[in-house]
Protein backbone atom coordinates (compact mmCIF):
# COMPACT_ATOMS: atom_id res chain seq x y z
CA UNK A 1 0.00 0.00 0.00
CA UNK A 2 2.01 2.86 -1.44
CA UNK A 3 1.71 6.26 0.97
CA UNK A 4 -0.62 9.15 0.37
CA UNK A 5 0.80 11.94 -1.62
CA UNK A 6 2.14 15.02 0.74
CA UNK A 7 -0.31 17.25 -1.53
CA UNK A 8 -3.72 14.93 -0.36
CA UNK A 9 -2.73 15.58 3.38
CA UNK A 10 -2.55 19.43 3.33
CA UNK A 11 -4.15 21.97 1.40
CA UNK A 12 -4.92 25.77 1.45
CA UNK A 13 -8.02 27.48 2.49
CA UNK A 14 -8.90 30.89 2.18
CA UNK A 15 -10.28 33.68 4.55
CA UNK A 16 -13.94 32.99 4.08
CA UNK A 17 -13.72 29.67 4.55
CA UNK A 18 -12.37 30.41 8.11
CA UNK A 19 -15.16 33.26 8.01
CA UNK A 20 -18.07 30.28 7.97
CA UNK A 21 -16.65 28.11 10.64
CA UNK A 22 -16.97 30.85 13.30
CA UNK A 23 -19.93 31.48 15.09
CA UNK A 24 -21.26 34.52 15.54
CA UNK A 25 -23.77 36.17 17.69
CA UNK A 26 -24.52 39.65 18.99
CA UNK A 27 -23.26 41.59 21.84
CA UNK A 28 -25.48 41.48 24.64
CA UNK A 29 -25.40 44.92 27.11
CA UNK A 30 -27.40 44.32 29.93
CA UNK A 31 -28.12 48.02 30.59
CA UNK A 32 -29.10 48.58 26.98
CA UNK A 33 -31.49 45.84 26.97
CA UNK A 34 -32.70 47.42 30.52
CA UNK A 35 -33.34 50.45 28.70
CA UNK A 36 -35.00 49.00 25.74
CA UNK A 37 -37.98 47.52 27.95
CA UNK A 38 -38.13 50.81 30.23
CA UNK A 39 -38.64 52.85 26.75
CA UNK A 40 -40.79 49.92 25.05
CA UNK A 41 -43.33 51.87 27.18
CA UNK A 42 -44.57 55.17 25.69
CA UNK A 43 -45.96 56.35 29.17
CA UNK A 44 -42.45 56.37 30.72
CA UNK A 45 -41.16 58.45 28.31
CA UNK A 46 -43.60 61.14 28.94
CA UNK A 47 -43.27 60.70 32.46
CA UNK A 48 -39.52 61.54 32.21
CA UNK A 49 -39.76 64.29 29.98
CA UNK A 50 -42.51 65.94 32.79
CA UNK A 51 -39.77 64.99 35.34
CA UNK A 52 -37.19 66.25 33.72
CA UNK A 53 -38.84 69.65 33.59
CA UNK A 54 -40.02 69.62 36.63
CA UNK A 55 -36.08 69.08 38.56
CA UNK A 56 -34.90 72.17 35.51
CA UNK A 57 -37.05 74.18 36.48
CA UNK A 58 -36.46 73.96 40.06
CA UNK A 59 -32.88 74.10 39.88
CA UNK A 60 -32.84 76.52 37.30
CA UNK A 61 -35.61 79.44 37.86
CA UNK A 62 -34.42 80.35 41.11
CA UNK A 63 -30.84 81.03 40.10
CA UNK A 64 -32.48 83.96 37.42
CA UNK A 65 -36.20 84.83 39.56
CA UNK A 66 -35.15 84.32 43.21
CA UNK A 67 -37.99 83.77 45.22
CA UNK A 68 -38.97 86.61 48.17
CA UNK A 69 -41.95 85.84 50.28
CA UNK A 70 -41.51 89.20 51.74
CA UNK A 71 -41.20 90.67 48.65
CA UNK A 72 -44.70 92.82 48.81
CA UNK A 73 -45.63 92.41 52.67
CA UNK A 74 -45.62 96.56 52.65
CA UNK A 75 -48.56 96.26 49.99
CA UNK A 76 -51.65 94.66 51.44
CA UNK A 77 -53.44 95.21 48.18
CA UNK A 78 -51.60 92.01 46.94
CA UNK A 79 -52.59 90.22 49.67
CA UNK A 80 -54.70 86.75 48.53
CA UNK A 81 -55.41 87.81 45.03
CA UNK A 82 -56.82 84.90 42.74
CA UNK A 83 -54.24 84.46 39.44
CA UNK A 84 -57.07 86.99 37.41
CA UNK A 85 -56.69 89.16 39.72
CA UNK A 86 -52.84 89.26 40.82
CA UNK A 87 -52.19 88.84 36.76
CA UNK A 88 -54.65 92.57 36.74
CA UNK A 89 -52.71 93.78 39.62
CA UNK A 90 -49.39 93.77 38.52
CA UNK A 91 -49.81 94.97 34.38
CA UNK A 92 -50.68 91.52 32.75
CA UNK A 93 -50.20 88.08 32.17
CA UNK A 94 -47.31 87.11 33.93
CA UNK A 95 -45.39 83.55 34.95
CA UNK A 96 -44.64 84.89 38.22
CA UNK A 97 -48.18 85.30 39.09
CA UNK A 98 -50.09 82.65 37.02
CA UNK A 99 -51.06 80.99 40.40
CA UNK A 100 -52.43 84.14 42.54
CA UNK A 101 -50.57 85.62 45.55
CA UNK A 102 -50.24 83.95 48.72
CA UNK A 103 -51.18 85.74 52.09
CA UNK A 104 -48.20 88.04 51.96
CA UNK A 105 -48.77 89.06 48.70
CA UNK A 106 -46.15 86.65 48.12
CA UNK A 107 -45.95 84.91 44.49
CA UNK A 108 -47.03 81.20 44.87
CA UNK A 109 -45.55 80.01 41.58
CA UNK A 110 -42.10 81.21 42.65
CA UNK A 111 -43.05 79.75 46.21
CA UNK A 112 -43.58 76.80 44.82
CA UNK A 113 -40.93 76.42 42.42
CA UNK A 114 -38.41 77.47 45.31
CA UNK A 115 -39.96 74.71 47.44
CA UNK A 116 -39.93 71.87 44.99
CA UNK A 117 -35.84 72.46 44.33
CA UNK A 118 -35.60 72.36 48.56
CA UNK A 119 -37.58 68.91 48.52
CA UNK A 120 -36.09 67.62 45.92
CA UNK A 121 -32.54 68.33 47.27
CA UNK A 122 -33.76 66.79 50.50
CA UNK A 123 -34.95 63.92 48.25
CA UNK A 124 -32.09 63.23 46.59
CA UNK A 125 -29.04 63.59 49.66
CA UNK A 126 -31.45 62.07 52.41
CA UNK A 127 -31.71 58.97 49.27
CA UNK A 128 -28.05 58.96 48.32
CA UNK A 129 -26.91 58.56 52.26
CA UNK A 130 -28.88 56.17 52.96
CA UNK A 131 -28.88 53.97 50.55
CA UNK A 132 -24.74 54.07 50.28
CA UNK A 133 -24.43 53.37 53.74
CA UNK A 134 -27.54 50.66 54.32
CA UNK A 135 -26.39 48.83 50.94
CA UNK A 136 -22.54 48.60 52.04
CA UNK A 137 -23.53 47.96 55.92
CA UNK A 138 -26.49 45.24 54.84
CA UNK A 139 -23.86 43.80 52.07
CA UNK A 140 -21.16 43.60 55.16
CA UNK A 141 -24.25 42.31 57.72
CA UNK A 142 -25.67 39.73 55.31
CA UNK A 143 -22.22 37.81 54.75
CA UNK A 144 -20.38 38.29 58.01
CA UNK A 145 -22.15 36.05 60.04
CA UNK A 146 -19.86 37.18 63.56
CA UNK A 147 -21.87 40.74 63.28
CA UNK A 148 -25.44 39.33 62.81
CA UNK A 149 -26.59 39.07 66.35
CA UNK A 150 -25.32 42.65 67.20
CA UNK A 151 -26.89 44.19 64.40
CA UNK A 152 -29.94 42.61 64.78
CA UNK A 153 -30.17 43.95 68.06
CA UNK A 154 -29.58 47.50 67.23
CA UNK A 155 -32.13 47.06 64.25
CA UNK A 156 -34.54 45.92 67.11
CA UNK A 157 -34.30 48.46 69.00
CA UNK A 158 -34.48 50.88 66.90
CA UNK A 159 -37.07 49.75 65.15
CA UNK A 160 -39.18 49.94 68.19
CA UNK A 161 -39.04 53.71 68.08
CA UNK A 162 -41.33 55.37 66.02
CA UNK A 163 -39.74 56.55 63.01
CA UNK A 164 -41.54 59.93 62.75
CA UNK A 165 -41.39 60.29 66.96
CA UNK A 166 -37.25 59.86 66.55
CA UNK A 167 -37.42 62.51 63.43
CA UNK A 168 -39.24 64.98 65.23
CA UNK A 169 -37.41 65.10 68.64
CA UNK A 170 -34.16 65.01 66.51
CA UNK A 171 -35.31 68.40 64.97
CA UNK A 172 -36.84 69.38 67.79
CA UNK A 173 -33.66 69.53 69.98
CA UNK A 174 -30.76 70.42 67.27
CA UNK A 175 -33.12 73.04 65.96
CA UNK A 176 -34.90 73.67 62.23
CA UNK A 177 -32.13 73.90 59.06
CA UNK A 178 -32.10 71.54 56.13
CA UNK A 179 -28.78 70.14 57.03
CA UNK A 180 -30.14 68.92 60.54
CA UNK A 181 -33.09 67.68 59.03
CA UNK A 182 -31.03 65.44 56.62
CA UNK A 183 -28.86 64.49 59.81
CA UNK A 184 -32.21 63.63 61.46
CA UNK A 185 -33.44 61.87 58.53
CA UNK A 186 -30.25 59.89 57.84
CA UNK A 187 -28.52 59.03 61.12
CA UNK A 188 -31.34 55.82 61.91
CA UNK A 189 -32.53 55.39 58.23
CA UNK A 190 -30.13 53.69 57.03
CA UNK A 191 -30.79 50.64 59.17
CA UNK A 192 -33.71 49.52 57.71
CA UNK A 193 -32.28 49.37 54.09
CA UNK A 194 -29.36 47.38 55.72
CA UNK A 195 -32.10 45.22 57.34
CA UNK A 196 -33.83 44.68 53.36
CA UNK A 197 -30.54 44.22 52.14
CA UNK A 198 -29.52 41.84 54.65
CA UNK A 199 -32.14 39.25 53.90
CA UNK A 200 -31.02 39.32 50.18
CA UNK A 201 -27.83 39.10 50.51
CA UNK A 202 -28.17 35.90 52.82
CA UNK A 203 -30.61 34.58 50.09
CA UNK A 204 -27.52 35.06 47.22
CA UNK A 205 -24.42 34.34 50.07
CA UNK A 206 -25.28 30.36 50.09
CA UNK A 207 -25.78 29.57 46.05
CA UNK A 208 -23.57 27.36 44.26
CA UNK A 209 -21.30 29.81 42.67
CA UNK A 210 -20.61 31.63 45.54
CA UNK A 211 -19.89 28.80 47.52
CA UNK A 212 -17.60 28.04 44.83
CA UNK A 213 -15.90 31.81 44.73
CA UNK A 214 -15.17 31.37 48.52
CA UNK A 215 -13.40 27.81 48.31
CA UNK A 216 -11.42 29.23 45.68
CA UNK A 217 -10.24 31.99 48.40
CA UNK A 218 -12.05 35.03 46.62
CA UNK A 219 -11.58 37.88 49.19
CA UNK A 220 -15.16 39.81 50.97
CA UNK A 221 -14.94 42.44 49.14
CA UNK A 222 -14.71 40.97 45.80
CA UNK A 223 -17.51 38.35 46.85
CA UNK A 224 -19.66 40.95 47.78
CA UNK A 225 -19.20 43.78 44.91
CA UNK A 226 -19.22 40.92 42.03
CA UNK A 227 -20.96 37.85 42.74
CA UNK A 228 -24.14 39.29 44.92
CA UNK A 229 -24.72 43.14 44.19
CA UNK A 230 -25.05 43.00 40.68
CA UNK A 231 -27.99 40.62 41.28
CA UNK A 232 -29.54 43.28 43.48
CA UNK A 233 -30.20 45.81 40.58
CA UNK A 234 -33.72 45.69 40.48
CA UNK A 235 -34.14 45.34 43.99
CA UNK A 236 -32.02 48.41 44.85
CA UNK A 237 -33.92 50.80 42.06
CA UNK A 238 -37.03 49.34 43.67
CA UNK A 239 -35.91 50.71 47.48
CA UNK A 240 -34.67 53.81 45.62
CA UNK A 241 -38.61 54.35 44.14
CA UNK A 242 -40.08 54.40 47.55
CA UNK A 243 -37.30 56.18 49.15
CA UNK A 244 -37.13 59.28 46.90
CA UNK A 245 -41.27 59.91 47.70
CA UNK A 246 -40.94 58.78 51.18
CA UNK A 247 -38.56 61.80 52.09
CA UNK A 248 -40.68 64.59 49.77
CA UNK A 249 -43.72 63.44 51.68
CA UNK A 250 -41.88 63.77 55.00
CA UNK A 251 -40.31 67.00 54.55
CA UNK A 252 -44.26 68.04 53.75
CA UNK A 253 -45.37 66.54 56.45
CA UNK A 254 -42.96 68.00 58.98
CA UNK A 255 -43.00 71.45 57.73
CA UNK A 256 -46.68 71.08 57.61
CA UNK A 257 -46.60 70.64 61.33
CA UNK A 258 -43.98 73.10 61.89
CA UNK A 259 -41.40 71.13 62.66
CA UNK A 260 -39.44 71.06 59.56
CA UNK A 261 -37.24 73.88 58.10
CA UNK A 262 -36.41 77.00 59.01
CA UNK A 263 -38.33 80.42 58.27
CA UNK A 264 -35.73 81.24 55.48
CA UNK A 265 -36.10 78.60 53.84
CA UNK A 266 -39.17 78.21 51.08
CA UNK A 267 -40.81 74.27 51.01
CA UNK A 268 -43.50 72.91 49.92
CA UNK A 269 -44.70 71.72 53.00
CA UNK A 270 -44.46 74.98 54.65
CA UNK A 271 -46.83 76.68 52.27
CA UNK A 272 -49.18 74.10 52.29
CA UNK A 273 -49.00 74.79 55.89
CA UNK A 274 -49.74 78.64 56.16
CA UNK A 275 -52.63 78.01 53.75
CA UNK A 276 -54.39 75.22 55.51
CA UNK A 277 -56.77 78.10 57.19
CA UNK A 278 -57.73 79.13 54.02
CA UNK A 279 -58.24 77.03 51.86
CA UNK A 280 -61.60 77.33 51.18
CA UNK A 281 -61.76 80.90 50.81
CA UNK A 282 -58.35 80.65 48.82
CA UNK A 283 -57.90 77.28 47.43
CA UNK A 284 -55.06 78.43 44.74
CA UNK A 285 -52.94 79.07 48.07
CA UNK A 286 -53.68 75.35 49.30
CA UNK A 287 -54.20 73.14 46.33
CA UNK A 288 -51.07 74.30 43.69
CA UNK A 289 -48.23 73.13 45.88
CA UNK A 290 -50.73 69.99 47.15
CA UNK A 291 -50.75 68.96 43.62
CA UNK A 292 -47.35 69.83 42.58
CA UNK A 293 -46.09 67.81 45.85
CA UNK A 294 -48.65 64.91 44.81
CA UNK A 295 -47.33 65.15 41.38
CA UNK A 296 -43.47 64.65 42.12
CA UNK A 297 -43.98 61.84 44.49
CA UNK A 298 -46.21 60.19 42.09
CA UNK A 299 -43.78 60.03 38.85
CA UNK A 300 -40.97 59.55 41.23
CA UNK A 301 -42.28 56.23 41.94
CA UNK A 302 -44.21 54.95 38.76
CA UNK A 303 -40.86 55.89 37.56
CA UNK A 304 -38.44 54.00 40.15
CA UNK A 305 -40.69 51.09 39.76
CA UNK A 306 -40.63 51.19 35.90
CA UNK A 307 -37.15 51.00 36.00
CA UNK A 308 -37.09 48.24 38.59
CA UNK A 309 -39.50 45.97 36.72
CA UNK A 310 -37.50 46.71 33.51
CA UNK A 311 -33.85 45.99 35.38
CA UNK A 312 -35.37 42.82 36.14
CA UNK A 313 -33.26 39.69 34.31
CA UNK A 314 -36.56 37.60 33.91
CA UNK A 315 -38.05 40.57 31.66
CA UNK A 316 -35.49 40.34 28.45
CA UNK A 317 -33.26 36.96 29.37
């Protein structure tokens, strides 16, 4: 049996022949394909837009049309004047006065404007400390099993005070300012997002592949920032969509009550406050910053939610 030829045991190929044998398949971004569901529905896009607007304005207008609630207290002509009338007043339709005068001839759309930028700034650094601090602390609580019992029993016992009770002497004693209000907010908070976070990270600490990551010596750190909190997305967007609300409808409440911030400082909740008496002889005073409150907290959450349901795996595996 003579030998094969050195010709019938190699041969060329060329580049699309190498081309066909390689398969090939999309790149998959996980936050792309997150955003692709959240915009699949038309309502959250107008819900962002409105949102959007809403946080420019408030940041912005104020910097150009400061807001003075004592601005026409010498004048007691302007004093509760419907938006016909303060718009007749003062030469015209104007922005500034598209929503009446409040009882100090004071311009409620300003008011309110200047008072949705203070709750929202509220919002947003109450938010940001607290969920930092509860999702590294119930990260740290959840797989260090040496610190359980002495968390849990500072999570009991705090948890046995009422939340609003422990805000309100807080304020009560250091005194009304926004900074001591987020202190007040902020300095127990935290421990119930640890608590949340806790449970789920016990629930992810014990799978297979994390039981594998630990025999192989992976440090805590590593363990905790790659192999469980990326699988707490949607659950930490979801905290996030109650939180943001939650501390806009407190910072209403309390300055509703008088116990929030100071004099100088415009809120929402404060002019909701000094209108309750009247409002219904002058329901512009009462019922534009109830709405415009009602109306942040609202897309704030059908917003956080959206987001949540859309960072979800299960909804585009």
């Amino acid at each position: 049996m003579t030998s094969p030829k050195l010709d019938d045991q190699f041969y060329f190929i060329d580049n699309n022949t190498i081309k066909s044998e390689k398969i090939s398949a999309p790149r998959y971004s996980y936050w792309a394909s997150v955003f692709r569901v959240f915009f699949k529905n038309k309502m959250n896009t107008v819900l962002l837009v409105i949102a959007a607007l809403i946080i420019l304005t408030a940041y912005i207008m104020p910097a150009f049309w400061p807001y003075d609630q004592f601005e026409n207290v010498s004048d007691i002509n302007t004093y509760n004047l419907s938006p016909s009338k303060a718009m007749q007043y003062f030469g015209g339709f104007s922005f500034k006065w598209c929503l009446g005068s409040g009882g100090m001839g004071n311009s409620i759309m300003y008011g309110i404007v200047s008072g949705a930028r203070t709750s929202l700034s509220l919002a947003f650094v109450c938010a940001f400390i607290n969920m930092v601090v509860g999702i590294i602390m119930g990260a740290i609580w959840g797989y260090v099993r040496q610190i359980d019992n002495f968390m849990l029993t500072i999570y009991n016992i705090v948890a046995n005070v009422p939340y609003i009770l422990l805000i309100s002497v807080l304020v009560y004693v250091m005194g009304a300012g926004f900074w001591n209000m987020v202190f007040a907010l902020t300095c127990t908070g935290w421990i119930s997002v640890a608590y949340f976070f806790r449970t789920q990270v016990m629930i992810i600490r014990d799978r297979e592949y994390s039981l594998a990551s630990r025999c192989l010596g992976t440090p805590i750190n590593r363990m905790i920032s790659v192999n469980i909190l990326p699988f707490l997305t949607s659950v930490i967007l979801t905290m996030l969509a109650s939180e943001l609300p939650n501390y806009i409808s407190m910072e209403v409440f309390l300055s509703f009550i008088g116990m929030g911030l100071s004099s100088s400082i415009p809120s929402l909740g404060k002019m909701i406050g000094a209108a309750q008496t009247a409002f219904l002889i002058f329901p512009w005073e009462f019922w534009a910053p109830v709405a415009v409150s009602a109306a942040i907290t609202l897309i704030l959450y059908i917003l956080g939610q959206n987001l949540a349901d859309a960072s979800d795996p299960k909804t585009h595996m």
